[in-house]
C-alpha atoms as a PDB file:
ATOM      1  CA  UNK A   1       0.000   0.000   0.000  1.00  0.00           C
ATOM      2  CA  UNK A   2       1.097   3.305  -0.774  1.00  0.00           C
ATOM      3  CA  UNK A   3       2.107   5.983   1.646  1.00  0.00           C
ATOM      4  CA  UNK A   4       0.791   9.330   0.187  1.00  0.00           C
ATOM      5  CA  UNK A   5       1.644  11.526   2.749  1.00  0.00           C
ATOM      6  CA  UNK A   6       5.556  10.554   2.510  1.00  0.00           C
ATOM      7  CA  UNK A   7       5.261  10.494  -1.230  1.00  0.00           C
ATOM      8  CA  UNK A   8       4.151  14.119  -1.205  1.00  0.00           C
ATOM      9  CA  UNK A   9       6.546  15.245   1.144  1.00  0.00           C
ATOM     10  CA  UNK A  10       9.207  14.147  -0.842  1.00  0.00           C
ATOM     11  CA  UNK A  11       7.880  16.017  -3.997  1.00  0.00           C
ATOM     12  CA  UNK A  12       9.961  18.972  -4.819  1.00  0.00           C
ATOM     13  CA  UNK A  13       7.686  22.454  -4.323  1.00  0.00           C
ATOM     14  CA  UNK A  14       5.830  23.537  -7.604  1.00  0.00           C
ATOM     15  CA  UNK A  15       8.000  26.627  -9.704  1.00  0.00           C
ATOM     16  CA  UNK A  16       5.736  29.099  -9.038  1.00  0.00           C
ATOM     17  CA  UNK A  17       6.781  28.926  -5.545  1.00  0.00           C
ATOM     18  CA  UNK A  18      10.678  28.511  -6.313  1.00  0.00           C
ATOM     19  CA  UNK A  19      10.419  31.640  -8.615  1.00  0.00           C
ATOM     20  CA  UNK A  20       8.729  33.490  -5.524  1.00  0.00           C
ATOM     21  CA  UNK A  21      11.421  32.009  -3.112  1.00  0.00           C
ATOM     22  CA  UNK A  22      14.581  33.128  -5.225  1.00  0.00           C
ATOM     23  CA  UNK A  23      12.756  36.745  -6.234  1.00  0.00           C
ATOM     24  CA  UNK A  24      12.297  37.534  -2.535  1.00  0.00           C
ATOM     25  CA  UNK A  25      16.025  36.675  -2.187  1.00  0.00           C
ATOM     26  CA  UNK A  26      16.941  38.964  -5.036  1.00  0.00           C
ATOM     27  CA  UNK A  27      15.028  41.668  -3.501  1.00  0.00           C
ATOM     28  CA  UNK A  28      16.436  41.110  -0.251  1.00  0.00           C
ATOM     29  CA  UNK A  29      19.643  41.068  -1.231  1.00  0.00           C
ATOM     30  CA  UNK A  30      19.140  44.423  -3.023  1.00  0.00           C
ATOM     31  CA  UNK A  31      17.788  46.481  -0.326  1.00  0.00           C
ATOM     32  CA  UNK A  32      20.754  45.087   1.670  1.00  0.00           C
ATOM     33  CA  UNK A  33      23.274  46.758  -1.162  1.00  0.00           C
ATOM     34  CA  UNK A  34      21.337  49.484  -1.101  1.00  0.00           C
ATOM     35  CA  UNK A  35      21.530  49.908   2.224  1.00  0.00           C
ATOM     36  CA  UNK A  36      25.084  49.354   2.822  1.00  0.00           C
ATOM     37  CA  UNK A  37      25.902  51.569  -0.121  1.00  0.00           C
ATOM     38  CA  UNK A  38      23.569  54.326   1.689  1.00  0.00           C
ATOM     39  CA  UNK A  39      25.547  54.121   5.132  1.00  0.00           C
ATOM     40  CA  UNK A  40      28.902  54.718   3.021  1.00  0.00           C
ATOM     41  CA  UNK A  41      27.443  57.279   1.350  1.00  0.00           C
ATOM     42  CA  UNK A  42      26.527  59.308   4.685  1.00  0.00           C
ATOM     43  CA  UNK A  43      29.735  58.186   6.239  1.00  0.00           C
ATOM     44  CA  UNK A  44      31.510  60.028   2.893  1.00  0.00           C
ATOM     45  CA  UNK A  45      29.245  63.021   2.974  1.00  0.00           C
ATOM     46  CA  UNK A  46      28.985  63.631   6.332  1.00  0.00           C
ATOM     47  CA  UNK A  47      32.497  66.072   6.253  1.00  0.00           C
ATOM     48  CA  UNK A  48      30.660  67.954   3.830  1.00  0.00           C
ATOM     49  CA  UNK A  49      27.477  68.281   5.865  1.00  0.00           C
ATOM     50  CA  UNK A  50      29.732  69.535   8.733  1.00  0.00           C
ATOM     51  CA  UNK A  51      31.344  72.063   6.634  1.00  0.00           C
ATOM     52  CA  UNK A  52      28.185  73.692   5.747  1.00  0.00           C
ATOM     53  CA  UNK A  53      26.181  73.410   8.521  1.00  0.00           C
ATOM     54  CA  UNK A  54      29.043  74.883  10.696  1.00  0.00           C
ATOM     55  CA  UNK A  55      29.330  77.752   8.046  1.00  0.00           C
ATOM     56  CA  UNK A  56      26.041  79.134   8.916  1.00  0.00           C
ATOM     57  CA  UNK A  57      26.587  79.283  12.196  1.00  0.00           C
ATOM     58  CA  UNK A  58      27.691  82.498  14.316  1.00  0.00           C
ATOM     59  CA  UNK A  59      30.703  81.378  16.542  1.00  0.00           C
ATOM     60  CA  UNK A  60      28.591  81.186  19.671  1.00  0.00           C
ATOM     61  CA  UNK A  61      26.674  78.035  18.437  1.00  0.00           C
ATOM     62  CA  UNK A  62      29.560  76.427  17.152  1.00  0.00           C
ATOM     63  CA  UNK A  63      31.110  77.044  21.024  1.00  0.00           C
ATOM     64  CA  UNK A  64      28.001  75.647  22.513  1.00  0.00           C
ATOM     65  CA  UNK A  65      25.964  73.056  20.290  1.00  0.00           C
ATOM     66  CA  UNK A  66      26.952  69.726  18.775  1.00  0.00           C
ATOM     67  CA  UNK A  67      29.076  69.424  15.618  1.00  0.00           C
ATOM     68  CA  UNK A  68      26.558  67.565  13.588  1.00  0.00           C
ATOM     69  CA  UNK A  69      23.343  69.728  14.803  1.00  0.00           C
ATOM     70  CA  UNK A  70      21.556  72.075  12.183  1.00  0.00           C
ATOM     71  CA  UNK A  71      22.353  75.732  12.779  1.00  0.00           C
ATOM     72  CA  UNK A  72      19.396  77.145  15.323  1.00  0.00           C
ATOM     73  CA  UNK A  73      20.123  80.246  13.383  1.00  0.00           C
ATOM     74  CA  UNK A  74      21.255  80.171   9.689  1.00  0.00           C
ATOM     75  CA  UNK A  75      23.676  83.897   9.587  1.00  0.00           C
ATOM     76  CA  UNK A  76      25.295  84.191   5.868  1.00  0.00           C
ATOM     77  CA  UNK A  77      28.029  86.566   8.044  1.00  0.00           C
ATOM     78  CA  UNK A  78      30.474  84.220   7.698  1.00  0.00           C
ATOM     79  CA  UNK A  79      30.358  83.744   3.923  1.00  0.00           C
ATOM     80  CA  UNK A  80      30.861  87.062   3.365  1.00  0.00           C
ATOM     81  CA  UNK A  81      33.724  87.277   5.454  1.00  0.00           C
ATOM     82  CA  UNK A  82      35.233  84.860   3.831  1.00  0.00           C
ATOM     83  CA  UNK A  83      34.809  86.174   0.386  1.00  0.00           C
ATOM     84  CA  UNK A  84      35.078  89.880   1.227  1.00  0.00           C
ATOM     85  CA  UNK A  85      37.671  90.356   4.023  1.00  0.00           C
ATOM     86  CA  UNK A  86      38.637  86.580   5.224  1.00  0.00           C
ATOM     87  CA  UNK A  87      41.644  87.683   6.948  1.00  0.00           C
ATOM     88  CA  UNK A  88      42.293  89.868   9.991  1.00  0.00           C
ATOM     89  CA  UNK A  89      45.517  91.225  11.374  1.00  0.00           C
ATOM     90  CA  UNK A  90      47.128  89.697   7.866  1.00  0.00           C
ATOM     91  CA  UNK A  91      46.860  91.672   4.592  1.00  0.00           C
ATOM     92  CA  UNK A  92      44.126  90.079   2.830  1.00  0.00           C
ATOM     93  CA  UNK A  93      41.254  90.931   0.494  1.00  0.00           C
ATOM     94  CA  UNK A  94      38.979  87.755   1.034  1.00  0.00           C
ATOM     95  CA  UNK A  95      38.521  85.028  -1.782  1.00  0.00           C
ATOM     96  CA  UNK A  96      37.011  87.395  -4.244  1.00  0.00           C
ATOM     97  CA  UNK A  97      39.764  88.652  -6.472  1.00  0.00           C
ATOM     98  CA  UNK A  98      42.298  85.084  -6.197  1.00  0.00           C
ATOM     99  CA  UNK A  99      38.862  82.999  -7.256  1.00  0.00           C
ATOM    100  CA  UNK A 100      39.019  85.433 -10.364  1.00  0.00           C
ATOM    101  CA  UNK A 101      42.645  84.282 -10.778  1.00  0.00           C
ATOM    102  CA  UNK A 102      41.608  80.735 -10.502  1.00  0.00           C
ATOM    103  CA  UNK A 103      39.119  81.657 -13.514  1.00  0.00           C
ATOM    104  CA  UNK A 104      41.715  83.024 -15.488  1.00  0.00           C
ATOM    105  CA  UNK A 105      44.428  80.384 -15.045  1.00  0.00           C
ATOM    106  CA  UNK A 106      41.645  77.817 -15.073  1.00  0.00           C
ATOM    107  CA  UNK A 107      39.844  78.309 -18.131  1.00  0.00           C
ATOM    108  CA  UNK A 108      42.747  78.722 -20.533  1.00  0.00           C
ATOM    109  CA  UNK A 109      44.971  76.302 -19.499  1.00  0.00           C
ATOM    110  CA  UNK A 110      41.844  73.555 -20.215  1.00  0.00           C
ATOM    111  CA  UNK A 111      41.109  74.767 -23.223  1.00  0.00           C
ATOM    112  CA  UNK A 112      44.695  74.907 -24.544  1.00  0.00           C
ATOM    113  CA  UNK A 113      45.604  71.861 -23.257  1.00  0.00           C
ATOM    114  CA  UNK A 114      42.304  69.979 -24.334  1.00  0.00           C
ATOM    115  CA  UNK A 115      43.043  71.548 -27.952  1.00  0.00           C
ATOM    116  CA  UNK A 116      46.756  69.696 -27.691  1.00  0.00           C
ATOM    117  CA  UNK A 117      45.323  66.522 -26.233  1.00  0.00           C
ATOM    118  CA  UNK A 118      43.135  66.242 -29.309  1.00  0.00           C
ATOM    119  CA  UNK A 119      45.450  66.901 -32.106  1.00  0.00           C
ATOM    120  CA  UNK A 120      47.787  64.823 -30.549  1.00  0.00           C
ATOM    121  CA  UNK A 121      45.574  61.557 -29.672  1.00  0.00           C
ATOM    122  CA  UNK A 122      44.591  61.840 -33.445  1.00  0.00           C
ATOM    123  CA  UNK A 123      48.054  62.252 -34.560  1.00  0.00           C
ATOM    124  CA  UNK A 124      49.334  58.782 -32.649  1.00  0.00           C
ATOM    125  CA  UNK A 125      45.689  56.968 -33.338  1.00  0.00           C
ATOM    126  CA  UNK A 126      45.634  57.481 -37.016  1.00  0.00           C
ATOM    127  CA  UNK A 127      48.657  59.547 -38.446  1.00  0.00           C
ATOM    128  CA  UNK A 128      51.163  56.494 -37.902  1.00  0.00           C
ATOM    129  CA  UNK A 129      55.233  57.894 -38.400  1.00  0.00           C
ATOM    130  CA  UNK A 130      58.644  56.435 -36.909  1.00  0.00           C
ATOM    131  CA  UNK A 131      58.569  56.653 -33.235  1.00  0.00           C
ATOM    132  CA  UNK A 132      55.097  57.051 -32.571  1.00  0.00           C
ATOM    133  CA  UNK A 133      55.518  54.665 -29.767  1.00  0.00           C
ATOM    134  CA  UNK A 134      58.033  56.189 -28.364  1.00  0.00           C
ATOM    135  CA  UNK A 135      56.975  59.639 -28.340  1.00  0.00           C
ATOM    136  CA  UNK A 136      53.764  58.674 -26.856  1.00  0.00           C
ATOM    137  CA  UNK A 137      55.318  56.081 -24.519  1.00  0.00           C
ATOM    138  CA  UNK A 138      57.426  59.331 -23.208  1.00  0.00           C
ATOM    139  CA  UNK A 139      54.340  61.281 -22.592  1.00  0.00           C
ATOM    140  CA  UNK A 140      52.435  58.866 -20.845  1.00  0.00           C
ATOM    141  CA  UNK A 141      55.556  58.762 -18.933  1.00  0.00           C
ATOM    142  CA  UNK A 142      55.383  62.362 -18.255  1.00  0.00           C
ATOM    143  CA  UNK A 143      52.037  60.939 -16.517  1.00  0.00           C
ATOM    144  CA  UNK A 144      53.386  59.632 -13.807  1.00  0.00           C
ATOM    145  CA  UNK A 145      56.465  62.055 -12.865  1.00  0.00           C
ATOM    146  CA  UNK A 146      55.896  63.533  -9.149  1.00  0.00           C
ATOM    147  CA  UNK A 147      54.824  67.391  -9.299  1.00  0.00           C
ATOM    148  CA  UNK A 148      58.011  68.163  -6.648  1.00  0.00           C
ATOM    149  CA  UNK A 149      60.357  66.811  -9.234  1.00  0.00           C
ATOM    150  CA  UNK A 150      59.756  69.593 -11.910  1.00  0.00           C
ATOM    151  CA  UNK A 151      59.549  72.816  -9.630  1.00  0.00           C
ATOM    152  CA  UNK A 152      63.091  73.391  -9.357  1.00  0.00           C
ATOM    153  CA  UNK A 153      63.352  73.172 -13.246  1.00  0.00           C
ATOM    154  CA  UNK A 154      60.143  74.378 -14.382  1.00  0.00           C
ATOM    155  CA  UNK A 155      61.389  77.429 -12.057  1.00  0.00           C
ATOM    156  CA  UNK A 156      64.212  77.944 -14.038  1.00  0.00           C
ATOM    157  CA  UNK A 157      62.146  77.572 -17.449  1.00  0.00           C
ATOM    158  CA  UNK A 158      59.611  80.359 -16.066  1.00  0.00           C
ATOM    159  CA  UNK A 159      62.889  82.951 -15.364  1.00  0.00           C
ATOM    160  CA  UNK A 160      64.020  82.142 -18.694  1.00  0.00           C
ATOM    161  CA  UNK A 161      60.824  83.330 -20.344  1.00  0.00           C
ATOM    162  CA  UNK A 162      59.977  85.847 -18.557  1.00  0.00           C
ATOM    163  CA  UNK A 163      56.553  84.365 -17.356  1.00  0.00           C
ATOM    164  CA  UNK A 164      57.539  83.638 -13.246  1.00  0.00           C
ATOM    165  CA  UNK A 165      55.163  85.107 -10.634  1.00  0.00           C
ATOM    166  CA  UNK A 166      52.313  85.527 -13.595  1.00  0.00           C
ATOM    167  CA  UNK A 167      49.237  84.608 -14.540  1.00  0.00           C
ATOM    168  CA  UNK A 168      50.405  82.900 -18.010  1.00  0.00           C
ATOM    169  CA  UNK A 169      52.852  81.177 -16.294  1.00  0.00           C
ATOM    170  CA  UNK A 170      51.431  79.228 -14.384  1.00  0.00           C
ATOM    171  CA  UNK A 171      49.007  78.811 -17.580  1.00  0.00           C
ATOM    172  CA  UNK A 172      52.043  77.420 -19.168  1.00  0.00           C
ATOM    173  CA  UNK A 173      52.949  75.178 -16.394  1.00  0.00           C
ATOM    174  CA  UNK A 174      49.357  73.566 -16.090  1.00  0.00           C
ATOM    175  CA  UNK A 175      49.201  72.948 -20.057  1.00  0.00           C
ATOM    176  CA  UNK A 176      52.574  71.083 -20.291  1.00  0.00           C
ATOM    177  CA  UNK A 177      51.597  69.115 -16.981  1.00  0.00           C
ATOM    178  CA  UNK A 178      48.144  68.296 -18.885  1.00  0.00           C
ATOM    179  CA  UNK A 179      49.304  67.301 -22.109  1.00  0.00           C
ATOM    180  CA  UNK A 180      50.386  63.751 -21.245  1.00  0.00           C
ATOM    181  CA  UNK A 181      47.055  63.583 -19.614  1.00  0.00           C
ATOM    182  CA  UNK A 182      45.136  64.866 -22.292  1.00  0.00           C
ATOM    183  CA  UNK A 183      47.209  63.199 -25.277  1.00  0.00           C
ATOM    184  CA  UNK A 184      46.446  59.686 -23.193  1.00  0.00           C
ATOM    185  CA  UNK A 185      42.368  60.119 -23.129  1.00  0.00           C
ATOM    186  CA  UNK A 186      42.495  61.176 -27.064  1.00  0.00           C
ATOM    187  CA  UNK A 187      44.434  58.737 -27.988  1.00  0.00           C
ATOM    188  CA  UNK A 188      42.769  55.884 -26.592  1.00  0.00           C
ATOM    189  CA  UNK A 189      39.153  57.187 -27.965  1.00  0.00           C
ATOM    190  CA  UNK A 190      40.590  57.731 -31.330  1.00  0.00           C
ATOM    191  CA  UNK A 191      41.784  54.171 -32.049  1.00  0.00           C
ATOM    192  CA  UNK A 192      38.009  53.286 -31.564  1.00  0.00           C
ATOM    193  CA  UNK A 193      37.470  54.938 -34.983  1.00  0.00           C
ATOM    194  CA  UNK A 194      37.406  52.728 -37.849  1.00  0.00           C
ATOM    195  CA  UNK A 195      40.628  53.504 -39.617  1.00  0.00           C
ATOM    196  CA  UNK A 196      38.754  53.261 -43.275  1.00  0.00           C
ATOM    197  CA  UNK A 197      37.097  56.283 -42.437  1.00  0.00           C
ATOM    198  CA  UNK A 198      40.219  58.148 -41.990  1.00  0.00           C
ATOM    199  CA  UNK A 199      41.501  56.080 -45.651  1.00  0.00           C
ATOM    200  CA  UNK A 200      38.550  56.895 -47.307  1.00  0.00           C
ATOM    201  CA  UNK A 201      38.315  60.731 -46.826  1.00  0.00           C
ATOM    202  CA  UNK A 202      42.500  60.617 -47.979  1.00  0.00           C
ATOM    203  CA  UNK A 203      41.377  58.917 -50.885  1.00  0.00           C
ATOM    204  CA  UNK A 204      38.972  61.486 -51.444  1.00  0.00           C
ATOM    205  CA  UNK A 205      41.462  63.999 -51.067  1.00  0.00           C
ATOM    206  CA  UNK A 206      41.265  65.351 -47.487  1.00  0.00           C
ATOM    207  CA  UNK A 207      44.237  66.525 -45.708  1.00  0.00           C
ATOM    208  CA  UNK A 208      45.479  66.588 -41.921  1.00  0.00           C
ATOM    209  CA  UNK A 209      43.051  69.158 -40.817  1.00  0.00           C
ATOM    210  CA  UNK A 210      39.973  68.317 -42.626  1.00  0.00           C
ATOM    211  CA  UNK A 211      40.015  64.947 -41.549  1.00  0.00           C
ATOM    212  CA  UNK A 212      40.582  65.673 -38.108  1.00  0.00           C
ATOM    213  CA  UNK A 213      37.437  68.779 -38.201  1.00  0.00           C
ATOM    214  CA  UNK A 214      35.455  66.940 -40.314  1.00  0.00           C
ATOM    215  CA  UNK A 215      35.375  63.422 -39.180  1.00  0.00           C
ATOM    216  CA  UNK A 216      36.868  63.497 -35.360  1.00  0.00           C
ATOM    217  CA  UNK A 217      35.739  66.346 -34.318  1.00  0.00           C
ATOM    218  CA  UNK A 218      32.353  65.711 -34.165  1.00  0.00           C
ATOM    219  CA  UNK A 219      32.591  62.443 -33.002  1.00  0.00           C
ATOM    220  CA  UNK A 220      34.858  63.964 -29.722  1.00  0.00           C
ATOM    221  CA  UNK A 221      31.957  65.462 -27.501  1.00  0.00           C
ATOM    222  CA  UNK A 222      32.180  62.371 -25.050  1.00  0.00           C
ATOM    223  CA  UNK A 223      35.893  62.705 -25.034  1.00  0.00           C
ATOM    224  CA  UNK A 224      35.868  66.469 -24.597  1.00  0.00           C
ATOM    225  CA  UNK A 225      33.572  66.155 -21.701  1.00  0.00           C
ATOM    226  CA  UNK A 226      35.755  63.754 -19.910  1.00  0.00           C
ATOM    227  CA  UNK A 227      38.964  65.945 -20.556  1.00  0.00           C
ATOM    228  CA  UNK A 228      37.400  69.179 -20.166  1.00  0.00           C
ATOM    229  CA  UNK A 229      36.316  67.698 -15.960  1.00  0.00           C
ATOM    230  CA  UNK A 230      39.517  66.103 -15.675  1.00  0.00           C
ATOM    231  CA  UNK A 231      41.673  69.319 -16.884  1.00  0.00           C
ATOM    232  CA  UNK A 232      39.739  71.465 -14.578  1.00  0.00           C
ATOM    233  CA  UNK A 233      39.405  69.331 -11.548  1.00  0.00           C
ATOM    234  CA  UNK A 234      43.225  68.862 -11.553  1.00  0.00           C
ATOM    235  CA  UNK A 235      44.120  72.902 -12.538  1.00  0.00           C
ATOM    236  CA  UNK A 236      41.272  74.534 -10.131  1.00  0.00           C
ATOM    237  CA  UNK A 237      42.308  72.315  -6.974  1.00  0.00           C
ATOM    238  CA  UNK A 238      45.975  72.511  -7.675  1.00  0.00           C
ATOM    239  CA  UNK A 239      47.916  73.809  -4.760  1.00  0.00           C
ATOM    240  CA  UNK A 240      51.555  73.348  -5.306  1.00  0.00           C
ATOM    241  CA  UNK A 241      51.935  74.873  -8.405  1.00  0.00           C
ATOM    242  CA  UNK A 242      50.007  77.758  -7.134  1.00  0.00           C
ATOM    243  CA  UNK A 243      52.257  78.635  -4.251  1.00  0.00           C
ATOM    244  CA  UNK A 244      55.342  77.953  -5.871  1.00  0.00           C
ATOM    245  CA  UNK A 245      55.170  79.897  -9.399  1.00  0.00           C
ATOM    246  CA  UNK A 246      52.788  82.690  -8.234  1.00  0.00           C
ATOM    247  CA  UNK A 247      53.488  85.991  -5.921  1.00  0.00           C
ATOM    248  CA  UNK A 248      51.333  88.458  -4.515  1.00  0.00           C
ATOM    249  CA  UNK A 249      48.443  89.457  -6.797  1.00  0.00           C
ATOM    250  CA  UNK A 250      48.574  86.427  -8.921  1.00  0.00           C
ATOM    251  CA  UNK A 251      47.995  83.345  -6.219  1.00  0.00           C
ATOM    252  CA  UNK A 252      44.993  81.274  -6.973  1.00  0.00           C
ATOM    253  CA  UNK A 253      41.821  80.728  -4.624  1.00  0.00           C
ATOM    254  CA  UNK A 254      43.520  77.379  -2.953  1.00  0.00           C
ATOM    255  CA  UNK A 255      46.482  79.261  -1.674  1.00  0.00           C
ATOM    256  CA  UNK A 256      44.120  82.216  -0.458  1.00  0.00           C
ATOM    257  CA  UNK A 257      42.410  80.072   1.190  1.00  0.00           C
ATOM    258  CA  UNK A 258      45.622  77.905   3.011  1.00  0.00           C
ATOM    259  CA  UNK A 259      46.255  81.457   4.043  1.00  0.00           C
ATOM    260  CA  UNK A 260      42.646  82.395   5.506  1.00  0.00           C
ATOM    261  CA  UNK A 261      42.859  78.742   7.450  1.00  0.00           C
ATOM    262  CA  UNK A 262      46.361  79.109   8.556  1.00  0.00           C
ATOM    263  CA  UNK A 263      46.121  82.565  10.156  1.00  0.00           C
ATOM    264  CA  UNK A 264      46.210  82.210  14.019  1.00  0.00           C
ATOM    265  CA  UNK A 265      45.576  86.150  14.522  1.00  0.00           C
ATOM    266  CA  UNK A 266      42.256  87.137  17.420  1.00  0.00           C
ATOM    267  CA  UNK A 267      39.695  84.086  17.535  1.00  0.00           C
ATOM    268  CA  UNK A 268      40.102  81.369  14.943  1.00  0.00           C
ATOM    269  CA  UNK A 269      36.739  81.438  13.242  1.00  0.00           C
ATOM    270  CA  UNK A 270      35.652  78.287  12.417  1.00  0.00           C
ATOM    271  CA  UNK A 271      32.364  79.061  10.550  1.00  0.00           C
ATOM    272  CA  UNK A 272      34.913  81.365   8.127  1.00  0.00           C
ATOM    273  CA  UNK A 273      37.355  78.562   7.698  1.00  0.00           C
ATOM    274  CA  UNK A 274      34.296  76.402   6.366  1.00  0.00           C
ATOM    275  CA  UNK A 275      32.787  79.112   3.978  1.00  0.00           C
ATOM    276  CA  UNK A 276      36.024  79.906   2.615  1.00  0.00           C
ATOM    277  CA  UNK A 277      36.532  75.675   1.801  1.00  0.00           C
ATOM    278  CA  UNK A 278      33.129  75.491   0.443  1.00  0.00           C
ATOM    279  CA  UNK A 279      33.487  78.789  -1.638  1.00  0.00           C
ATOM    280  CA  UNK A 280      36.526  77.460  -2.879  1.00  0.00           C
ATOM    281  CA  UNK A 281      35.642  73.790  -3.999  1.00  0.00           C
ATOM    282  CA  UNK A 282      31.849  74.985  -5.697  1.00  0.00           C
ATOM    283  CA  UNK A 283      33.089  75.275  -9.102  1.00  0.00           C
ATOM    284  CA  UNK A 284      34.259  71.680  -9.094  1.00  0.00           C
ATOM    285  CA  UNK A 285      31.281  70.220  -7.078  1.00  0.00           C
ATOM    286  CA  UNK A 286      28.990  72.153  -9.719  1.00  0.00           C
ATOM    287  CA  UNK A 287      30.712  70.601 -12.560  1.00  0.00           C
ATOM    288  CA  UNK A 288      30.444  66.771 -10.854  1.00  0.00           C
ATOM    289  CA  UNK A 289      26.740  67.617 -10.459  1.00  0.00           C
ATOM    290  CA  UNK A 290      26.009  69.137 -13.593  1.00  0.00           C
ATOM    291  CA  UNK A 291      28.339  66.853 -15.665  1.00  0.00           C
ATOM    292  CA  UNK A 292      29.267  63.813 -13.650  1.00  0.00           C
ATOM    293  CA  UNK A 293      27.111  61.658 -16.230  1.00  0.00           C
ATOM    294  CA  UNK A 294      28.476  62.549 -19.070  1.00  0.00           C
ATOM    295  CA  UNK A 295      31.860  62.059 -17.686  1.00  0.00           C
ATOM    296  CA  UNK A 296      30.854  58.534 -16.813  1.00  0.00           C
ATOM    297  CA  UNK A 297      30.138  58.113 -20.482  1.00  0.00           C
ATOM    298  CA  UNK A 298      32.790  59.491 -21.994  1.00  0.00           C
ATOM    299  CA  UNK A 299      35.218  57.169 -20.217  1.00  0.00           C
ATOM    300  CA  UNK A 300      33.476  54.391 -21.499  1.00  0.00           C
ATOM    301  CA  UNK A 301      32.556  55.761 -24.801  1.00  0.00           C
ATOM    302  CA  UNK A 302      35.892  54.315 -26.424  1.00  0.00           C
ATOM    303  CA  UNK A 303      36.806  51.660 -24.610  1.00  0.00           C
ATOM    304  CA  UNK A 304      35.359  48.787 -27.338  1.00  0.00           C
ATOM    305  CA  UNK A 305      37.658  49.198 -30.897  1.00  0.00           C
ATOM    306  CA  UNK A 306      35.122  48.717 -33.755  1.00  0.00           C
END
């Protein structure tokens, strides 16, 4: 005789109820990523959230309350402090006119350099001549070579031309620095266009700089993007180079505002300290925010040849 109630214990379950198993698993184990990836999150943002809240805060709250707490009273006093007179005791004339340096050093030097980057990544991708490698092997090279290793040279290059303590020096000195860096991300896009396009159009008669306008040009805006953050990431929070090649007048906003944190004259204002950091690193946030997608695309734009 049959036992029917061992037999159907012994039955696997029906696959409606597997599927249901294994997609409350899934889920589970989603909302557990997602939660683990929202507590490092916090944990990465929460510097940030301290360095505004404590901004708008008057120095009596920041004596008396809890570093994390939300301002009782929000007081903008302390932003424009740190943009209009950040420094007391010490010469200074707040953030406002070295940001405007950073501006002018900043947008140049990108552009110039981005401009280089291209024509040379299309050059080395397409435009094969004897030691291509090499040349290109020595600026990625370049790359890698420690900023402190070039200042007492590049120093000597900026008496030589005239250009030390200026504003287009230390242009100069970011462009050569970004070249490598620029030449690398070209370069590597590039050789993800098909090289018949490149034969074709010299068949049809095309030279250097048609091909290069006409064909990679408009086939660059991913590229650009990613070179155009890059560039202006590295130039705008550059510090070295700023205090080393620039003098009074000239500095840009991240050596104004080493100064504004460093000085030790009266009270050290905390809340001033914290606008002047935030002041200084909105240009680059802004561009993360507005661009940070595109930047994610452009790296991967050319990394499949074909």
């Amino acid at each position: 005789m049959t036992d029917f109630s061992t037999a159907n214990r012994s039955m696997p379950p029906p696959p409606s109820r597997m599927r249901r198993t294994g997609g409350v698993k899934r889920a589970l184990l989603r909302w557990l990523l997602f939660a683990g990836l929202g507590v490092f999150a916090l944990f990465y943002l929460m510097p940030l959230f301290v360095m505004l809240t404590t901004s708008l805060k008057s120095l009596e709250e920041i004596r008396t309350g809890s570093l994390v707490a939300l301002p009782r009273t929000v007081t903008f006093d302390a932003w424009h402090t740190a943009w209009s007179q950040a420094c007391s005791g010490i010469k200074c004339e707040g953030l406002r006119p070295y940001f405007m340096n950073s501006v002018l050093i900043a947008v140049p030097a990108v552009a110039i350099s981005t401009m280089i980057g291209a024509l040379n990544g299309y050059v080395v991708a397409h435009w094969r001549f004897r030691g291509a490698n090499i040349i290109f092997s020595l600026m990625l090279f370049g790359c890698f070579i420690p900023f402190q290793v070039v200042l007492l040279p590049m120093a000597r290059m900026l008496g030589l031309m005239g250009l030390a303590g200026t504003i287009p020096g230390l242009i100069f000195v970011h462009v050569i620095y970004g070249i490598g860096f620029t030449t690398l991300f070209f370069r590597n896009y590039y050789v993800s266009v098909p090289g018949e396009l490149v034969k074709a159009a010299k068949v049809d008669g095309a030279g250097f700089l048609r091909i290069f306008w006409s064909i990679f040009l408009p086939l660059s805006l991913p590229i650009f993007v990613v070179t155009i953050i890059w560039q202006f990431t590295q130039i705008w929070n550059d510090f070295l180079f700023g205090v080393s090649f620039s003098q009074a007048g000239t500095q840009p906003v991240t050596v104004a505002l080493n100064n504004i944190v460093n000085s030790t004259t009266g009270v050290k204002e905390y809340n001033v300290d914290m606008a002047a950091a935030i002041i200084a690193a909105l240009p680059t946030l802004l561009v993360y925010v507005v661009a940070g997608k595109y930047f994610i695309r452009g790296l991967t734009a050319g990394s499949v040849k074909g």
